[in-house]
C-alpha atoms as a PDB file:
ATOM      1  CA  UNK A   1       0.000   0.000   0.000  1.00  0.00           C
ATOM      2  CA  UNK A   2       1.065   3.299  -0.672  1.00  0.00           C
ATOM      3  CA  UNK A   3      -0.026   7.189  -0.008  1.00  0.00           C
ATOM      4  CA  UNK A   4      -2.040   8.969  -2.993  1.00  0.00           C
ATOM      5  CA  UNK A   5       0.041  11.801  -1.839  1.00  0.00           C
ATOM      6  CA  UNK A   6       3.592   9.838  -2.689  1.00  0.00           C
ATOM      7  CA  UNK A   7       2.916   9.821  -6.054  1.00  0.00           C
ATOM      8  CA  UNK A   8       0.275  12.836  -6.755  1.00  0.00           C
ATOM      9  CA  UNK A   9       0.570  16.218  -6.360  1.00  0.00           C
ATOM     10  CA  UNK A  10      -3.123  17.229  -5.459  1.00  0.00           C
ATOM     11  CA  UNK A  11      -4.622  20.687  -5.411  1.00  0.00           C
ATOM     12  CA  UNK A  12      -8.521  21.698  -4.479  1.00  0.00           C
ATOM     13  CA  UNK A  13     -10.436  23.692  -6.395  1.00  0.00           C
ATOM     14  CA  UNK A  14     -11.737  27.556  -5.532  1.00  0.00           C
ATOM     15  CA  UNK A  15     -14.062  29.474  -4.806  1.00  0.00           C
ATOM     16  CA  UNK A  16     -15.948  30.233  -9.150  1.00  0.00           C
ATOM     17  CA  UNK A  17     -19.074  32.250  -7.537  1.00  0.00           C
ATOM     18  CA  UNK A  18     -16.643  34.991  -7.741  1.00  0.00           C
ATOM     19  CA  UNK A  19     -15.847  34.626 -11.070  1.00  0.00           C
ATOM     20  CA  UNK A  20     -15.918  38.025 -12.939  1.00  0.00           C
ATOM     21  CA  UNK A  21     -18.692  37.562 -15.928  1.00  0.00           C
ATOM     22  CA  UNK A  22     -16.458  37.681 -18.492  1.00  0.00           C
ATOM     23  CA  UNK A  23     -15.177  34.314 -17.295  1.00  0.00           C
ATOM     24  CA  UNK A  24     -17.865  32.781 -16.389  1.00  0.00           C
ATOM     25  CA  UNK A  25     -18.096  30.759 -19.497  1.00  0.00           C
ATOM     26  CA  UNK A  26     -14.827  28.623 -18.562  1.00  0.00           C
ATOM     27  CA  UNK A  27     -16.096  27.217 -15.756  1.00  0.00           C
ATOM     28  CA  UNK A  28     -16.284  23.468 -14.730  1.00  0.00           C
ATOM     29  CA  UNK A  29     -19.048  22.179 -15.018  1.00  0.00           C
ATOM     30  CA  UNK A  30     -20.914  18.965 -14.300  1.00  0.00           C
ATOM     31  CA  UNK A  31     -21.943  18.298 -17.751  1.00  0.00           C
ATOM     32  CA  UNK A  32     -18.008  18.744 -18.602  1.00  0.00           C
ATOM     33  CA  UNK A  33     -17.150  16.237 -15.859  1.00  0.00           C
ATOM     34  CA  UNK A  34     -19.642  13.783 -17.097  1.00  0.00           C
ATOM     35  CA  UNK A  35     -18.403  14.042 -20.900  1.00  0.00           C
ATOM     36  CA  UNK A  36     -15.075  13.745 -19.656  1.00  0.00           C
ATOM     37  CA  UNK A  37     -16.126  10.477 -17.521  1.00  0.00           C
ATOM     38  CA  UNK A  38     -17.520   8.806 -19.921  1.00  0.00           C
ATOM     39  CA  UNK A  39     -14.587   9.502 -23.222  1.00  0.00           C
ATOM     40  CA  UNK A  40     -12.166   8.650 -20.521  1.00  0.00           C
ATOM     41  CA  UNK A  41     -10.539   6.337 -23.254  1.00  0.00           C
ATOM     42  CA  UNK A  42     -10.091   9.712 -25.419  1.00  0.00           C
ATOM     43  CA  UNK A  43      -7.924  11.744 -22.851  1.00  0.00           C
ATOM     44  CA  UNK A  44      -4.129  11.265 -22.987  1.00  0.00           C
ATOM     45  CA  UNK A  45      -3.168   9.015 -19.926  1.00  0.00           C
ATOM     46  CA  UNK A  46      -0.635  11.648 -18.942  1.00  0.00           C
ATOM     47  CA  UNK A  47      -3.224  14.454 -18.595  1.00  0.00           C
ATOM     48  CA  UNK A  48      -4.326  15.235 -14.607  1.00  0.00           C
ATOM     49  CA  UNK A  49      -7.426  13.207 -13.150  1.00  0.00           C
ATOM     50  CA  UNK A  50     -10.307  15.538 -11.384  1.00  0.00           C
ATOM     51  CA  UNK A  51     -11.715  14.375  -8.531  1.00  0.00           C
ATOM     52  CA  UNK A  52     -15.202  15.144  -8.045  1.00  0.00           C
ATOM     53  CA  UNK A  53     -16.822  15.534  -4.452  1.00  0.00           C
ATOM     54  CA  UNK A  54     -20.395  16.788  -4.461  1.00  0.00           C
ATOM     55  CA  UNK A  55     -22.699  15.977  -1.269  1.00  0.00           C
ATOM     56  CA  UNK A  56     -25.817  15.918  -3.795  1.00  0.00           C
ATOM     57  CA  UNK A  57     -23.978  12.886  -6.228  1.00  0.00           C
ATOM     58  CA  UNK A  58     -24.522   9.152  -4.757  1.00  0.00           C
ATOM     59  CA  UNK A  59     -20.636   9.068  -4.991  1.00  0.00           C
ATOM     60  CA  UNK A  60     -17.081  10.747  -5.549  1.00  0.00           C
ATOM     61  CA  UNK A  61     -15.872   9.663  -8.875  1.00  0.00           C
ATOM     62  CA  UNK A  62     -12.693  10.366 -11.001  1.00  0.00           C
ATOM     63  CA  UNK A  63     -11.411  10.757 -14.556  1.00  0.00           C
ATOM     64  CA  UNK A  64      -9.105  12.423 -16.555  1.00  0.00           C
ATOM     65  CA  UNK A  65      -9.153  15.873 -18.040  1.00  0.00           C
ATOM     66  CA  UNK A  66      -9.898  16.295 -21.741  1.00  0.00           C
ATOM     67  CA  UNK A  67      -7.809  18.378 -23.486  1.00  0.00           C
ATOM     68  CA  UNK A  68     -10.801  20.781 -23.978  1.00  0.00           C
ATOM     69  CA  UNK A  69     -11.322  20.911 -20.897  1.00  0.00           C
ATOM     70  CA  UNK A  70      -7.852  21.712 -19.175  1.00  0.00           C
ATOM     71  CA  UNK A  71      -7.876  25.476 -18.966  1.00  0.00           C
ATOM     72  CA  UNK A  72     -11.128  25.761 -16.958  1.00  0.00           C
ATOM     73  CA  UNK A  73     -11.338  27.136 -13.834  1.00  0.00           C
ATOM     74  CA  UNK A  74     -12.692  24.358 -11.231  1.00  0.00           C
ATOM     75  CA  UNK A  75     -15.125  24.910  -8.026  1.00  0.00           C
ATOM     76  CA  UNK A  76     -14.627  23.808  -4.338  1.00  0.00           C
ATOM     77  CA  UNK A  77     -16.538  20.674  -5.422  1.00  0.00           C
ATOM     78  CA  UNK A  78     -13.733  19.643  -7.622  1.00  0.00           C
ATOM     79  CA  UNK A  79      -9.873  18.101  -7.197  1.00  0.00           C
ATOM     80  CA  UNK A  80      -6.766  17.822  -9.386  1.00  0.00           C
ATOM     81  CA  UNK A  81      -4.755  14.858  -8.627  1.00  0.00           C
ATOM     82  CA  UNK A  82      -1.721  15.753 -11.201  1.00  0.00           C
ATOM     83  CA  UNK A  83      -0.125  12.293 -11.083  1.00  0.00           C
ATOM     84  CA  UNK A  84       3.795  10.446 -11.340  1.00  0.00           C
ATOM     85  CA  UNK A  85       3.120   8.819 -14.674  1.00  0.00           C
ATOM     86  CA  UNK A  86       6.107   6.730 -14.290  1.00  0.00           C
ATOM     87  CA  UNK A  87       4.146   5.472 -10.998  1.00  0.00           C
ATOM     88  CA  UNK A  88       1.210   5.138 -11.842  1.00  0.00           C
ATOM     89  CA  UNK A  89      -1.249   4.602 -14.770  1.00  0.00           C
ATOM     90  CA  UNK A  90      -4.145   7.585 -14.281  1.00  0.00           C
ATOM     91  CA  UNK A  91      -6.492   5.150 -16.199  1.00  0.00           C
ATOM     92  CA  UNK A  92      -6.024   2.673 -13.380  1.00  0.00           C
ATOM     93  CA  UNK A  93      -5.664   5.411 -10.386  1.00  0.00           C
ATOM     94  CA  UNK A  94      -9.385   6.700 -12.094  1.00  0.00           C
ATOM     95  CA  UNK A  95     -10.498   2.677 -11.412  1.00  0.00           C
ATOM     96  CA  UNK A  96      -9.357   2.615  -7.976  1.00  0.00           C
ATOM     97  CA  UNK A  97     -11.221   5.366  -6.988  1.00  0.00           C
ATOM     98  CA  UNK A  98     -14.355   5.184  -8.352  1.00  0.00           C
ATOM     99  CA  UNK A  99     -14.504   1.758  -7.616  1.00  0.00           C
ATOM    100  CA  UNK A 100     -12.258   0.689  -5.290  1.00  0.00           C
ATOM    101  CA  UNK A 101     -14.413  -1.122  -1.846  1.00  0.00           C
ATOM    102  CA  UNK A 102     -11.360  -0.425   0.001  1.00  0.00           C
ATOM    103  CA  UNK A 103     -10.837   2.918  -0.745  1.00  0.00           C
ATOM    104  CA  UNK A 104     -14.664   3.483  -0.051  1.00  0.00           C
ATOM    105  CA  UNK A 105     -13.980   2.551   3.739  1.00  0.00           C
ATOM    106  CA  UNK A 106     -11.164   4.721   3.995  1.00  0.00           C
ATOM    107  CA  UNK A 107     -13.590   7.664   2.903  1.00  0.00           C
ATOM    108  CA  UNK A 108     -16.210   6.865   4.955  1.00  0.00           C
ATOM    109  CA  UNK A 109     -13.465   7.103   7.980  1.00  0.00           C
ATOM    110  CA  UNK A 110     -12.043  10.211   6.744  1.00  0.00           C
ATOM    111  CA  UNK A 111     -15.881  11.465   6.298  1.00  0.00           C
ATOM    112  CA  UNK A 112     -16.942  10.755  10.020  1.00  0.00           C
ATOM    113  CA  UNK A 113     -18.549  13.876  11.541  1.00  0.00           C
ATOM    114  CA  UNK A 114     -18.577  15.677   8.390  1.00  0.00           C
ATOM    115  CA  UNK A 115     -21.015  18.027   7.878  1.00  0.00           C
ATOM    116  CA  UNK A 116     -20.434  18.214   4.528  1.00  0.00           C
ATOM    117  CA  UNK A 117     -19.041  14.981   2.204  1.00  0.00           C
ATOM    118  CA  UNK A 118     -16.398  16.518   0.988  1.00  0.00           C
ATOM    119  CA  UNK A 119     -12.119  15.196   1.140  1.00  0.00           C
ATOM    120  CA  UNK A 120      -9.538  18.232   1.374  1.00  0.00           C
ATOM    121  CA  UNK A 121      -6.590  17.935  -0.767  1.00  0.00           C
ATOM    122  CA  UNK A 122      -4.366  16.637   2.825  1.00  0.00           C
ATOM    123  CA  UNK A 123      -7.250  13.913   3.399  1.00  0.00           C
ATOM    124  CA  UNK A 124      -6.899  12.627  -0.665  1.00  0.00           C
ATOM    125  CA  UNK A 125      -3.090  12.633   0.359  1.00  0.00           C
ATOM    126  CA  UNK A 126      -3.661  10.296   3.029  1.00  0.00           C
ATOM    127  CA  UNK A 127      -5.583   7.476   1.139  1.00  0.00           C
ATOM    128  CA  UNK A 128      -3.747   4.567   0.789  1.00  0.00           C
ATOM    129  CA  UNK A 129      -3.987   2.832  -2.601  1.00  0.00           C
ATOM    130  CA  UNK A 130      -2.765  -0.277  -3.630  1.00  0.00           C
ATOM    131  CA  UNK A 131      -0.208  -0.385  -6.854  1.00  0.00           C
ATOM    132  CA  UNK A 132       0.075  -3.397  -8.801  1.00  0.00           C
ATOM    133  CA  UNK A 133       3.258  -4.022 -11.242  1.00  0.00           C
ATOM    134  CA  UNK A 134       3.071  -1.232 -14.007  1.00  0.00           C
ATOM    135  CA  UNK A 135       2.054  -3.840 -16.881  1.00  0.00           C
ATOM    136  CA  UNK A 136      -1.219  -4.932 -14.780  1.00  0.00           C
ATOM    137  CA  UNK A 137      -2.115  -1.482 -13.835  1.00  0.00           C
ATOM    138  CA  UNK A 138      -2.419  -1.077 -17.646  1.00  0.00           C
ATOM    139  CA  UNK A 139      -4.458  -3.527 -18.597  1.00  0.00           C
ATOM    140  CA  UNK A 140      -6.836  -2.730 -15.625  1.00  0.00           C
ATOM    141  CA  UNK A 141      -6.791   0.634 -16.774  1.00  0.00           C
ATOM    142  CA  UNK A 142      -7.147   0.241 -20.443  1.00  0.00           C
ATOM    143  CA  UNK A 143     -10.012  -2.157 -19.419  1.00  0.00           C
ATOM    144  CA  UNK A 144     -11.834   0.386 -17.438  1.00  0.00           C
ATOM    145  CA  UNK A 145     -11.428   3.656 -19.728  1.00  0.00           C
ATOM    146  CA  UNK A 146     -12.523   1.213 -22.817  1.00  0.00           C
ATOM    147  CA  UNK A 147     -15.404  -0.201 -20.713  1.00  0.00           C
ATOM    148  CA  UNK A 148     -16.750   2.701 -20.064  1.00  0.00           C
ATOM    149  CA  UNK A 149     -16.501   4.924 -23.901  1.00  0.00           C
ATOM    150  CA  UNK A 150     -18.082   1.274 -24.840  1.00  0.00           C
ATOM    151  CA  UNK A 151     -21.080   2.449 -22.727  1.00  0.00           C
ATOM    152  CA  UNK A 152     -21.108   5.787 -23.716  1.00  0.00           C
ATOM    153  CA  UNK A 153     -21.353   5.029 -27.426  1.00  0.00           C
ATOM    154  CA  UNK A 154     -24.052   1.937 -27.188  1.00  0.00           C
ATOM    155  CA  UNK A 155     -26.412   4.758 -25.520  1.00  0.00           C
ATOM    156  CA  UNK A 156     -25.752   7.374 -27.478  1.00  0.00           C
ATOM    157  CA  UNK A 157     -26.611   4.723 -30.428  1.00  0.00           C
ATOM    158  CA  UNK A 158     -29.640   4.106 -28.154  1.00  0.00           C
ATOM    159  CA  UNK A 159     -30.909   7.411 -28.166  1.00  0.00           C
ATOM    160  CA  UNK A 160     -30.271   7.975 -31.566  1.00  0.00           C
ATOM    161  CA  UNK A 161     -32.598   5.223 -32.716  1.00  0.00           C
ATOM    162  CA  UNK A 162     -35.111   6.411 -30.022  1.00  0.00           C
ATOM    163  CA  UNK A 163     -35.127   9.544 -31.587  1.00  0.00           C
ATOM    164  CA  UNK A 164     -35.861   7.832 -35.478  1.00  0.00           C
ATOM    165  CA  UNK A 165     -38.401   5.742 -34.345  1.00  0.00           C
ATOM    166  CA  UNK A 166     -40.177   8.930 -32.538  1.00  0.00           C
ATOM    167  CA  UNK A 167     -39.905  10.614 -35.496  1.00  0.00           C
ATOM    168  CA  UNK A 168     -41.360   7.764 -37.810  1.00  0.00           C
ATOM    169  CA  UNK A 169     -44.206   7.727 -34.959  1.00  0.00           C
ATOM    170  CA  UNK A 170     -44.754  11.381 -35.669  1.00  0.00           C
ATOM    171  CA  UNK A 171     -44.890  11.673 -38.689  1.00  0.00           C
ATOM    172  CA  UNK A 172     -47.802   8.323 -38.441  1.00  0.00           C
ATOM    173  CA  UNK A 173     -50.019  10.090 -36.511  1.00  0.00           C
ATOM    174  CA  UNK A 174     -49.647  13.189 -39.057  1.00  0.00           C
ATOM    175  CA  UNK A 175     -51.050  11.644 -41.733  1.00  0.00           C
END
């Protein structure tokens, strides 16, 4: 087992509701975080993960930044674990902690008496994470990332053939 904070440099997000208006427009967003989630596969694996920790979501969950997505600013409800590539793989570091049982526990420790569900960047630090050899962190990683844009692109395939057949039903009851 080793510390998150050994091999990641982690740093919380601010304080956007004081975001002049001009600059409003590149802010984080939750709609970013779930695009970027879901094309995990797309990011490069040496890009930083964030770290999302909202009270209202069932569960904190990590990916990796998309290049479009790099230069936003990022709210109090968000982490960037900037991580030792040479380490670690980020698409495997992304598995562990969204899915990690283990890493769960050590949350819900860290969380006790909490008013609000939310890790600072010393309390990521402290997580201990287990690290496999390098070669089986990849192909948990690669796994997971691929896994997951597999999902994203069988509903949007989903909803697109939703969408034709509602269309077909419209234009039935036109006529």
């Amino acid at each position: 087992m080793i510390k998150l904070g050994s091999i990641a440099d982690i740093v919380s997000g601010r304080n956007v509701a004081r975001l002049p208006e001009s600059e409003k427009s590149k802010k984080y967003t939750n709609a970013d975080f779930e695009s970027d989630f879901y094309r995990m596969k797309l990011a490069s694996p040496t890009s930083s993960i964030i770290y999302q920790q909202s009270s209202t979501a069932p569960h904190m969950v990590a990916t990796i930044l998309s290049d479009e997505n790099k230069n936003k600013f990022i709210s109090q409800v968000f982490s960037i674990i900037k991580v030792d590539t040479t380490k670690v793989n980020p698409w495997y570091l992304c598995y562990l902690l969204n899915q990690s049982r283990q890493l769960k526990r050590q949350y819900s420790i860290l969380l006790q008496g909490s008013v609000i569900a939310r890790l600072s960047a010393q309390q990521l630090k402290q997580v201990e994470i287990e690290l496999p050899y390098r070669d089986k962190q990849e192909k948990i990683g690669t796994l997971y990332a691929t896994a997951l844009y597999q999902h994203y692109l069988e509903v949007l395939h989903a909803d697109s053939k939703l969408k034709g057949i509602m269309a077909i039903l419209r234009n039935m009851q036109e006529q």
